[in-house]
Protein backbone atom coordinates (compact mmCIF):
# COMPACT_ATOMS: atom_id res chain seq x y z
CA UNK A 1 0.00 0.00 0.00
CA UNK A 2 1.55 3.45 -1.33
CA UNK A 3 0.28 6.76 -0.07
CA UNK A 4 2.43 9.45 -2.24
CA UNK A 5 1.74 11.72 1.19
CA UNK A 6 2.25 9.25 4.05
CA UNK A 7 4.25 7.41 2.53
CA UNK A 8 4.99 3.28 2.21
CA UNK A 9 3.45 0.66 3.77
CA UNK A 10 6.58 -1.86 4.49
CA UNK A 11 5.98 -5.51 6.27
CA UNK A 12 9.21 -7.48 7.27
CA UNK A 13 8.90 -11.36 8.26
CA UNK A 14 11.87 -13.72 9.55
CA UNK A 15 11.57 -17.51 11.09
CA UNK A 16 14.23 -18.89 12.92
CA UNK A 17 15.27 -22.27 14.25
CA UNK A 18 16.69 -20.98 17.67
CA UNK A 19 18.85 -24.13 17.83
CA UNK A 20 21.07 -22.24 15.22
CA UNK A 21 21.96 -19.44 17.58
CA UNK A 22 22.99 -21.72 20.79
CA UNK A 23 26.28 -22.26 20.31
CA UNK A 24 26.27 -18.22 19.17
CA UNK A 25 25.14 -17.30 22.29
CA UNK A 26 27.69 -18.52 24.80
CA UNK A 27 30.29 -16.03 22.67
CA UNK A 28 30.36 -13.30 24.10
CA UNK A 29 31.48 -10.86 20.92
CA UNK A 30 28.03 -12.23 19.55
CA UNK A 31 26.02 -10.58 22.66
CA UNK A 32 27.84 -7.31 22.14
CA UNK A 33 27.52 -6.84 18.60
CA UNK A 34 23.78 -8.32 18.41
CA UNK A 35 21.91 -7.58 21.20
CA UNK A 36 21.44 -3.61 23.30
CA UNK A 37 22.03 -3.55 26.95
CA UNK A 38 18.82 -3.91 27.94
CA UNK A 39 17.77 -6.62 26.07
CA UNK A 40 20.83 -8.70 27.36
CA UNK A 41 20.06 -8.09 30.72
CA UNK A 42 15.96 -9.33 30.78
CA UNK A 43 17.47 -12.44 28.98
CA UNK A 44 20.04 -12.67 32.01
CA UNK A 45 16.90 -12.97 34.71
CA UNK A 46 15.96 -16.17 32.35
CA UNK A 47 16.98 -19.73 32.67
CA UNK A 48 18.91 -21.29 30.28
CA UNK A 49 15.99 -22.49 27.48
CA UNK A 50 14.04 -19.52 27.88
CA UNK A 51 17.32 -17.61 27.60
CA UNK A 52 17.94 -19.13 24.21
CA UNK A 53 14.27 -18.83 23.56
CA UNK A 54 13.93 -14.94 24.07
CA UNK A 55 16.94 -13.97 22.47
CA UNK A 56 16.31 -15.97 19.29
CA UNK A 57 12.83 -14.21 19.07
CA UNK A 58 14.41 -10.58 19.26
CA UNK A 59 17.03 -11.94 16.30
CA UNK A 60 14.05 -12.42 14.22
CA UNK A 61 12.73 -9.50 15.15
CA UNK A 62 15.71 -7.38 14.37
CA UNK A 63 16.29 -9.32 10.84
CA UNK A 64 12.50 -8.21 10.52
CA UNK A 65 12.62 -5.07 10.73
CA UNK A 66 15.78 -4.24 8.69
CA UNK A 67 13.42 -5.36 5.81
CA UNK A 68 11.35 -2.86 7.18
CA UNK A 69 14.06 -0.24 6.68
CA UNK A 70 14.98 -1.73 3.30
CA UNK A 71 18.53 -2.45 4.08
CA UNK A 72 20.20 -5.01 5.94
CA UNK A 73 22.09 -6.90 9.11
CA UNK A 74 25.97 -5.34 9.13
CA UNK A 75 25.56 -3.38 6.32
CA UNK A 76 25.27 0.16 7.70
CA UNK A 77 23.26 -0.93 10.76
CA UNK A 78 24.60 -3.51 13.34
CA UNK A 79 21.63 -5.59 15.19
CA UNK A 80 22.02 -3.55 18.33
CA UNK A 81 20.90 -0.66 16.91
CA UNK A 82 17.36 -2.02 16.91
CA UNK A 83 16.35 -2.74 20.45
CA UNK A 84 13.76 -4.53 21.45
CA UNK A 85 12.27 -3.78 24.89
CA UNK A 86 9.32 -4.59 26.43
CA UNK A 87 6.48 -2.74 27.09
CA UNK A 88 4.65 -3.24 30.52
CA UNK A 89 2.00 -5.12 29.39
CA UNK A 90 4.83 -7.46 27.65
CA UNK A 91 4.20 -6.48 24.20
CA UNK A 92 7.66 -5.98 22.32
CA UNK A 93 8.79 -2.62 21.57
CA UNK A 94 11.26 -1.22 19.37
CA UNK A 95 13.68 1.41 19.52
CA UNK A 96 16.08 2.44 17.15
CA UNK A 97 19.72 3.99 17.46
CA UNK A 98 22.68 5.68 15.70
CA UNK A 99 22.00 4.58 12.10
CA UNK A 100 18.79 2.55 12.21
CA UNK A 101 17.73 5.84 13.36
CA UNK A 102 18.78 7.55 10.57
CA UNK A 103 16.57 4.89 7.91
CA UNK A 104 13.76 4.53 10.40
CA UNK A 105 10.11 5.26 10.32
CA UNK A 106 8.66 7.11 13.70
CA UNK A 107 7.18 3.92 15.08
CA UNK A 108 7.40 0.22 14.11
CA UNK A 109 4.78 -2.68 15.25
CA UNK A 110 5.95 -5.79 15.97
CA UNK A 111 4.62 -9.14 17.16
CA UNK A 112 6.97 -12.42 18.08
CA UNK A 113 5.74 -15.93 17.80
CA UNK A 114 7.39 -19.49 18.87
CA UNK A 115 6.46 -23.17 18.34
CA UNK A 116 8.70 -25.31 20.06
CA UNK A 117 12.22 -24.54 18.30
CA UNK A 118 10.84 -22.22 15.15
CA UNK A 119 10.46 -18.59 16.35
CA UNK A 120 8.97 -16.17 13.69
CA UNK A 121 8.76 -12.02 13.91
CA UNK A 122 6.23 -10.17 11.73
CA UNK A 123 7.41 -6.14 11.52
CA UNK A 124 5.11 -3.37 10.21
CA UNK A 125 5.76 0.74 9.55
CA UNK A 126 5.08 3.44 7.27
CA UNK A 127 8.40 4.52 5.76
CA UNK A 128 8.29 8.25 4.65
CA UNK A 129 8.40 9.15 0.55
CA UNK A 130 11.68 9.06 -0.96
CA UNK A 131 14.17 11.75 -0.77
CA UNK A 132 17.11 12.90 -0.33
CA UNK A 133 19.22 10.92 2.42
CA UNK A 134 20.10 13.25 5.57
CA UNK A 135 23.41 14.47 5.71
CA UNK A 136 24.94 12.82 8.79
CA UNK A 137 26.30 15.59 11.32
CA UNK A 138 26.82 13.56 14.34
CA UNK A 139 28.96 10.02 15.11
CA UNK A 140 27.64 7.58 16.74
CA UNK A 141 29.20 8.80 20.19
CA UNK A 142 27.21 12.05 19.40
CA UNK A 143 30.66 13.92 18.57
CA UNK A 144 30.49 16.46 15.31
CA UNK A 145 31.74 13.86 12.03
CA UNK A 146 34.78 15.15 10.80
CA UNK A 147 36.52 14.84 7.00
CA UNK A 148 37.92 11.55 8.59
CA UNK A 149 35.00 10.17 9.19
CA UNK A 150 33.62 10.21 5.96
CA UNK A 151 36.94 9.19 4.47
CA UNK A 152 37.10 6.26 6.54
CA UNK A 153 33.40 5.77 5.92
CA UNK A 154 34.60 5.54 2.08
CA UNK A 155 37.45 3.21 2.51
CA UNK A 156 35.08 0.63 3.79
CA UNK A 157 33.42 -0.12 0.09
CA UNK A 158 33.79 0.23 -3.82
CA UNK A 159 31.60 -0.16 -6.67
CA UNK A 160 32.13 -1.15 -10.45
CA UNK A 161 29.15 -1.17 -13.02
CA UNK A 162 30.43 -2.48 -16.42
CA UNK A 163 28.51 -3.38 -19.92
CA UNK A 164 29.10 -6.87 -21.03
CA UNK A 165 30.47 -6.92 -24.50
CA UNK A 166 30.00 -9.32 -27.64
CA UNK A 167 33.86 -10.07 -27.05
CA UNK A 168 33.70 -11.60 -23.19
CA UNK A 169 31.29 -14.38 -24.36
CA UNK A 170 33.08 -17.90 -23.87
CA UNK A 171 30.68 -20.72 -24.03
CA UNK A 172 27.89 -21.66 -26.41
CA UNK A 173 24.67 -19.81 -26.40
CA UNK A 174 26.95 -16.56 -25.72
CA UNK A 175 27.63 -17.01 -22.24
CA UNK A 176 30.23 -15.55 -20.04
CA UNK A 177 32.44 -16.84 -18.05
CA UNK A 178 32.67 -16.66 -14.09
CA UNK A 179 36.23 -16.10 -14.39
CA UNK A 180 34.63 -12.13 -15.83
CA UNK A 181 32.77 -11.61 -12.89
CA UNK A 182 36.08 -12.71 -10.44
CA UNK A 183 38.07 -10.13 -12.15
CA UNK A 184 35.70 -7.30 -11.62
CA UNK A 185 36.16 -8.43 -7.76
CA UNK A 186 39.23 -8.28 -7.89
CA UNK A 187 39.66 -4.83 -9.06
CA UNK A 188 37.24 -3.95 -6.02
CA UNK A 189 39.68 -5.21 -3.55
CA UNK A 190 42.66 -3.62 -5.33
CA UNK A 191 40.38 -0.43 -4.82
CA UNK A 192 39.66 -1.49 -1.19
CA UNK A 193 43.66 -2.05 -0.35
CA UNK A 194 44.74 1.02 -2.36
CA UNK A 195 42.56 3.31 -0.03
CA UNK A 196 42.91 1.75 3.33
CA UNK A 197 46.88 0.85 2.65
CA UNK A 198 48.25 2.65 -0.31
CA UNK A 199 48.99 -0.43 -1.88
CA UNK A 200 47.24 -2.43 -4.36
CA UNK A 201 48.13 -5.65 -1.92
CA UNK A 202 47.81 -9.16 -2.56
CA UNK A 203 44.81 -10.97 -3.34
CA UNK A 204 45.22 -14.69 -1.37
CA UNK A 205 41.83 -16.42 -1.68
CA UNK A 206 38.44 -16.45 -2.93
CA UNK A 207 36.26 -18.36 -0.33
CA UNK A 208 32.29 -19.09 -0.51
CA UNK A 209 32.11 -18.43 -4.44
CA UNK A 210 28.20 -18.66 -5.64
CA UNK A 211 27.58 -18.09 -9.70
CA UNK A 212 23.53 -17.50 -9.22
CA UNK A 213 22.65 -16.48 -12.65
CA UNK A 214 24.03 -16.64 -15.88
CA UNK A 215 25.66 -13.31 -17.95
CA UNK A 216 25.39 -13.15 -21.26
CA UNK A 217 27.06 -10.05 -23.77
CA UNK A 218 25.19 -6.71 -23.42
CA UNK A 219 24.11 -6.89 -19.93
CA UNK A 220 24.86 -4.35 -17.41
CA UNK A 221 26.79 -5.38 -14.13
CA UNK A 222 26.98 -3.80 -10.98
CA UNK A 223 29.74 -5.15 -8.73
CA UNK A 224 30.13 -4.48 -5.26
CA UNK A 225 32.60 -4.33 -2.10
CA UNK A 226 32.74 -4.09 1.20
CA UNK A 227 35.66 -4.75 3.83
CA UNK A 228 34.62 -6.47 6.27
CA UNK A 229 37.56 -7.66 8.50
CA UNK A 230 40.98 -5.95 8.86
CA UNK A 231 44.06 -7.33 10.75
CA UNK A 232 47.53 -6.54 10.58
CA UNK A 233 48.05 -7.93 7.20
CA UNK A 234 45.05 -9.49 6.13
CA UNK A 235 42.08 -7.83 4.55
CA UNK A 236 38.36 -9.81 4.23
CA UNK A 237 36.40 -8.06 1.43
CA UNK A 238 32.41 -9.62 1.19
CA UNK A 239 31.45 -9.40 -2.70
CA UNK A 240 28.45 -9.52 -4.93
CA UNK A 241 27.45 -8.42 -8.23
CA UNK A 242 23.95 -7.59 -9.66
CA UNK A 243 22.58 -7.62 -13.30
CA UNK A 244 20.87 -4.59 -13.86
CA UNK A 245 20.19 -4.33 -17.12
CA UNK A 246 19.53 -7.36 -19.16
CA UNK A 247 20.07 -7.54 -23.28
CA UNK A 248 16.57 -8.87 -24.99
CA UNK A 249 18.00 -10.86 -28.27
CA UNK A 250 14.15 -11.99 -28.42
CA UNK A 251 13.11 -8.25 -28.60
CA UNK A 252 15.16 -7.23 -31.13
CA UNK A 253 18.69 -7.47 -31.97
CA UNK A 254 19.96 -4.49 -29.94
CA UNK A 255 16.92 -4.70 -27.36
CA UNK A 256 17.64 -4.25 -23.66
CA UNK A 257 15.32 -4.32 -20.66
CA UNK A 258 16.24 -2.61 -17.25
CA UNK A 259 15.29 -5.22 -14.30
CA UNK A 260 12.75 -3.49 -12.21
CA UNK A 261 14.93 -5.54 -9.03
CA UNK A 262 18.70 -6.50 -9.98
CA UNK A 263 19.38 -9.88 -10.11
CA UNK A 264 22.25 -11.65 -8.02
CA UNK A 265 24.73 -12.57 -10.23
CA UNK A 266 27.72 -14.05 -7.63
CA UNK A 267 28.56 -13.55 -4.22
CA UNK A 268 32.01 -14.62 -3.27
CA UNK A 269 34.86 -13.65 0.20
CA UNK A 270 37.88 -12.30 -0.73
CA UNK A 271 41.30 -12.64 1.39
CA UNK A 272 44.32 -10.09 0.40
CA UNK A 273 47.42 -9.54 1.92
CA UNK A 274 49.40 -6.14 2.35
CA UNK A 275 53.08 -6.04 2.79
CA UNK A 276 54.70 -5.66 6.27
CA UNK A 277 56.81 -2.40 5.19
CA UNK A 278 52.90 -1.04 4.56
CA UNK A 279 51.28 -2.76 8.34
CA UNK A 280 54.27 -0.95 10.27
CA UNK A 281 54.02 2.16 8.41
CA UNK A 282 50.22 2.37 9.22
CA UNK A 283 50.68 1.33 12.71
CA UNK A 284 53.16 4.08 13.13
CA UNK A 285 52.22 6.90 11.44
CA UNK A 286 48.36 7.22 11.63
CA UNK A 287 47.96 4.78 14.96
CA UNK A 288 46.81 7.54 17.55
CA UNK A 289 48.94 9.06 20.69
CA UNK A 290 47.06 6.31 22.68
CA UNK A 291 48.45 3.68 20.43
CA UNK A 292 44.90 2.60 19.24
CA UNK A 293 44.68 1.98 15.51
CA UNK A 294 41.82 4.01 13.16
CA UNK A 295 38.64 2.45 12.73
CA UNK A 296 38.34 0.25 9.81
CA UNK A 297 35.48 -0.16 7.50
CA UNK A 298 33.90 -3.54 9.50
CA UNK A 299 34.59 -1.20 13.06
CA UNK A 300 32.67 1.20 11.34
CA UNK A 301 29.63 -0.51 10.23
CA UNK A 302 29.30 -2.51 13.53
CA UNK A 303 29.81 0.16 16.07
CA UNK A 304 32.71 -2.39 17.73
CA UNK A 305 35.97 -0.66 19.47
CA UNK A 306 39.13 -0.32 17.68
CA UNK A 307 41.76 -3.10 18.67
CA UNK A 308 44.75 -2.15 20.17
CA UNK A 309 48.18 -1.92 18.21
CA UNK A 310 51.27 -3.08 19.45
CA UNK A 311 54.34 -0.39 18.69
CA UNK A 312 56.31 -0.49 15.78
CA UNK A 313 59.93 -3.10 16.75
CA UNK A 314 62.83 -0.58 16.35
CA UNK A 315 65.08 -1.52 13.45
CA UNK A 316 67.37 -4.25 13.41
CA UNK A 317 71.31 -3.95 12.59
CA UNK A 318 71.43 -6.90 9.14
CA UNK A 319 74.33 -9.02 10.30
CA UNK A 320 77.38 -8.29 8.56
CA UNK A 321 76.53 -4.86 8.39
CA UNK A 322 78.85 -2.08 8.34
CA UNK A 323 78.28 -1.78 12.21
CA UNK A 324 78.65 -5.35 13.05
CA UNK A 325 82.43 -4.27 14.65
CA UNK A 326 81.55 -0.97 15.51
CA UNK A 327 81.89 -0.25 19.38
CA UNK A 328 78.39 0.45 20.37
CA UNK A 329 77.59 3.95 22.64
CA UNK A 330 76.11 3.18 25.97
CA UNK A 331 72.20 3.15 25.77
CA UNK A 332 70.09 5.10 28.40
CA UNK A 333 68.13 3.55 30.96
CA UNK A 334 65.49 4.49 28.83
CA UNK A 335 66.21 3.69 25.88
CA UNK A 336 64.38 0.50 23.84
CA UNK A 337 66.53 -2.44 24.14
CA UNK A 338 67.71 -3.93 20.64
CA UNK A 339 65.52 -6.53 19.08
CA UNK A 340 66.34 -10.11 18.57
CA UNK A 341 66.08 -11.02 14.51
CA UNK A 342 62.67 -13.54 14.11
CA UNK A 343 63.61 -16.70 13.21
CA UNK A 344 62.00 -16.43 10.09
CA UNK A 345 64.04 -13.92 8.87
CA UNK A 346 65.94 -14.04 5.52
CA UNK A 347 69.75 -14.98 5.66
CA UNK A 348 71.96 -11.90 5.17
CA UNK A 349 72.38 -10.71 1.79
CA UNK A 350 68.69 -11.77 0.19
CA UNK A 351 65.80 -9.44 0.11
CA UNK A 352 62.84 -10.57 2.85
CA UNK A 353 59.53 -11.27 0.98
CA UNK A 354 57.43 -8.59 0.81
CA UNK A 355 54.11 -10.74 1.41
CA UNK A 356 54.67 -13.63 4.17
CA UNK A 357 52.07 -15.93 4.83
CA UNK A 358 50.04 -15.08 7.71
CA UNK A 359 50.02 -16.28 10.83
CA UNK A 360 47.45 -16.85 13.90
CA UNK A 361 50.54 -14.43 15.52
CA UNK A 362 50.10 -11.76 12.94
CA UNK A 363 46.15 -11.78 13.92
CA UNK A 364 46.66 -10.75 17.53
C-alpha cells in the first residue's frame, strides 16, 4: 500500500530455528555486537531455554525489521541498533539507534511468535516518501563527524558497473564466463587495499564463491565491495554483483530491458594480503597518541571498538653490516633495548619477501 503523502506501507517477516543461535550465544562478541544492553540483561533474569528462547525471538525481530528499513544486518546498521524492549503489558517494543535511526520510520509494530524450536517475527511501519538521504552531522558517540569520518566511511566499500560486451562471451549460447565476474572483484579489492593501505596488496583467496545467474554479452553489471575484517596484514572483502540491465536478443537485436529488481549474479569472500613495510608504516604513522589503531570499515559498520596496536619493533642492525664491529655507545636507561632477529628472517644478503604468509601471531 503506497500513499504518495504518508508514505509506504513496508511488512518485514523472519523464522528462525533458535537451535542455530545456541552455540552463538555462549560467545560473548556475539552478545555485544547483536543484542542492546537492555535486552541482554531481561534475557540474564531467564533460565537457560528460555534464555535461548527470548533472544532468538528478538534476532528475528531485528532481521525483521531491517526489511522494514529496506537495508540489511551489518551493512550500515549492526543488530544492536534495533532494540527490542518490552512494554509493561509485555508487548515488544522497538527502539532504534545511531544509524537505524537515521533509515527509520517514527514507530514500528511488531509481534513475536514461537512453536517449540521455530520462532517467527512479523514487523510493520510506514516509511516516509523518498528523498534525499540526511546528511549525517553527528557520530555515533554524538561527537560532530569530521573529514575523517567520511573518508574512513569511504574506505570501507567500492563499486564497479560495467557493460558486457560481444567479445567476453566464452561458451555456447553466448555465455560468459565466471572467471569475468572474479576479475571485476578483484579490481574492487585492489580499490579497497589502495585506499585503506596505499597499496594495491595481494589478493590470497576467494572463499564461498556462488555463480547464481548466468551473464550473457550486453548486460549491465553492478559489482560491489565491502571490507569487512581488517588485521595486521590481512584484509576480508564480502562481494556480490547484480545484473541490472539485461540484453533482450528476443526483442530485437539491440533490445535491452532494465530489471525493475537486480538480479544476483555471484557472491564470493575475498582474502588479500598487504606487505609488512605497509602494516608498520600504518601502525606508526596514523595509529593515535594512545596507540589505538583508526577504525576500519567492519569497526565502522558494527559500532565495535578499535583493537589495540602493538608499537612499531625498532630496526634491526642486518648481520654483517657495516656496524657489526663498531663499538656500540652506551644506551640510556630508557632507551628501547635492541631486538632479537625472528627466526623467520631471511639470511643476510637476500631481500625478505614482501608478502609472508600469515600467521594466527600476525592476527593478535
Amino acid at each position: 500500500m503506497t500513499d504518495a503523502a504518508a508514505g509506504t506501507l513496508r511488512i518485514g517477516v523472519d523464522v528462525l530455528d533458535r537451535t542455530e543461535l545456541r552455540r552463538l550465544l555462549t560467545r560473548p562478541w556475539f552478545l555485544r555486537l547483536s543484542y542492546a544492553p537492555e535486552e541482554i540483561r531481561l534475557a540474564d533474569r531467564m533460565g537457560e531455554e528460555r534464555r535461548l528462547e527470548f533472544l532468538a525471538g528478538r534476532f528475528a525481530a531485528k532481521e525483521a525489521v531491517v526489511k522494514v528499513l529496506g537495508t540489511g544486518l551489518l551493512r550500515g546498521i549492526a543488530p544492536r541498533d534495533i532494540c527490542v524492549d518490552r512494554a509493561a503489558d509485555g508487548a515488544p517494543v522497538v527502539t532504534l539507534r545511531g544509524p537505524a535511526a537515521d533509515l527509520g520510520p517514527a514507530a514500528i509494530e511488531l509481534s513475536i511468535t514461537h512453536k517449540h524450536n521455530v520462532v517467527a517475527a512479523v514487523a510493520l511501519g510506514v516509511v516516509a516518501p523518498a528523498g534525499p538521504p540526511p546528511a549525517r552531522t553527528l557520530r555515533e558517540d554524538g561527537a560532530p563527524m569530521s573529514l575523517a569520518d567520511t573518508h574512513q566511511e569511504a574506505e570501507a566499500s567500492a563499486f564497479l558497473r560495467v557493460r558486457i560486451g560481444q567479445e567476453d562471451a566464452h561458451y555456447g549460447g553466448g555465455l560468459v564466463d565466471g572467471a569475468h565476474i572474479l576479475r571485476l572483484f578483484g579490481d574492487l579489492v585492489t580499490e579497497i587495499t589502495a585506499r585503506t593501505d596505499e597499496d594495491e596488496g595481494l589478493l590470497a583467496e576467494y572463499a564461498g564463491v556462488r555463480f547464481v545467474a548466468p551473464v550473457r554479452p550486453g548486460d549491465y553489471i553492478e559489482a560491489r565491495a565491502r571490507l569487512v575484517r581488517a588485521t595486521r596484514l590481512r584484509r576480508v572483502v564480502e562481494l556480490e554483483a547484480h545484473k541490472v540491465i539485461e540484453a533482450s536478443p528476443a526483442q530485437g537485436p539491440s533490445a535491452v530491458r532494465v530489471l525493475p529488481d537486480p538480479q544476483l549474479v555471484c557472491t564470493a569472500t575475498a582474502t588479500t594480503v598487504i606487505p609488512m613495510s605497509k602494516a608498520r608504516t600504518r601502525a606508526h604513522d596514523t595509529g593515535p597518541a594512545t596507540g589505538v589503531a583508526p577504525a576500519t570499515g567492519a569497526a565502522l559498520a558494527t559500532g565495535a571498538a578499535p583493537a589495540p596496536v602493538a608499537a612499531p619493533a625498532p630496526a634491526v642492525q642486518p648481520a654483517g653490516g657495516p656496524d657489526e664491529t663498531a663499538p656500540q655507545a652506551a644506551a640510556p636507561r630508557s632507551a628501547v633495548p635492541r631486538a632479537a632477529p625472528p627466526r623467520s628472517a631471511a639470511p643476510a644478503g637476500t631481500a625478505p619477501l614482501p608478502y609472508p604468509p600469515t600467521t594466527a601471531k600476525e592476527e593478535r
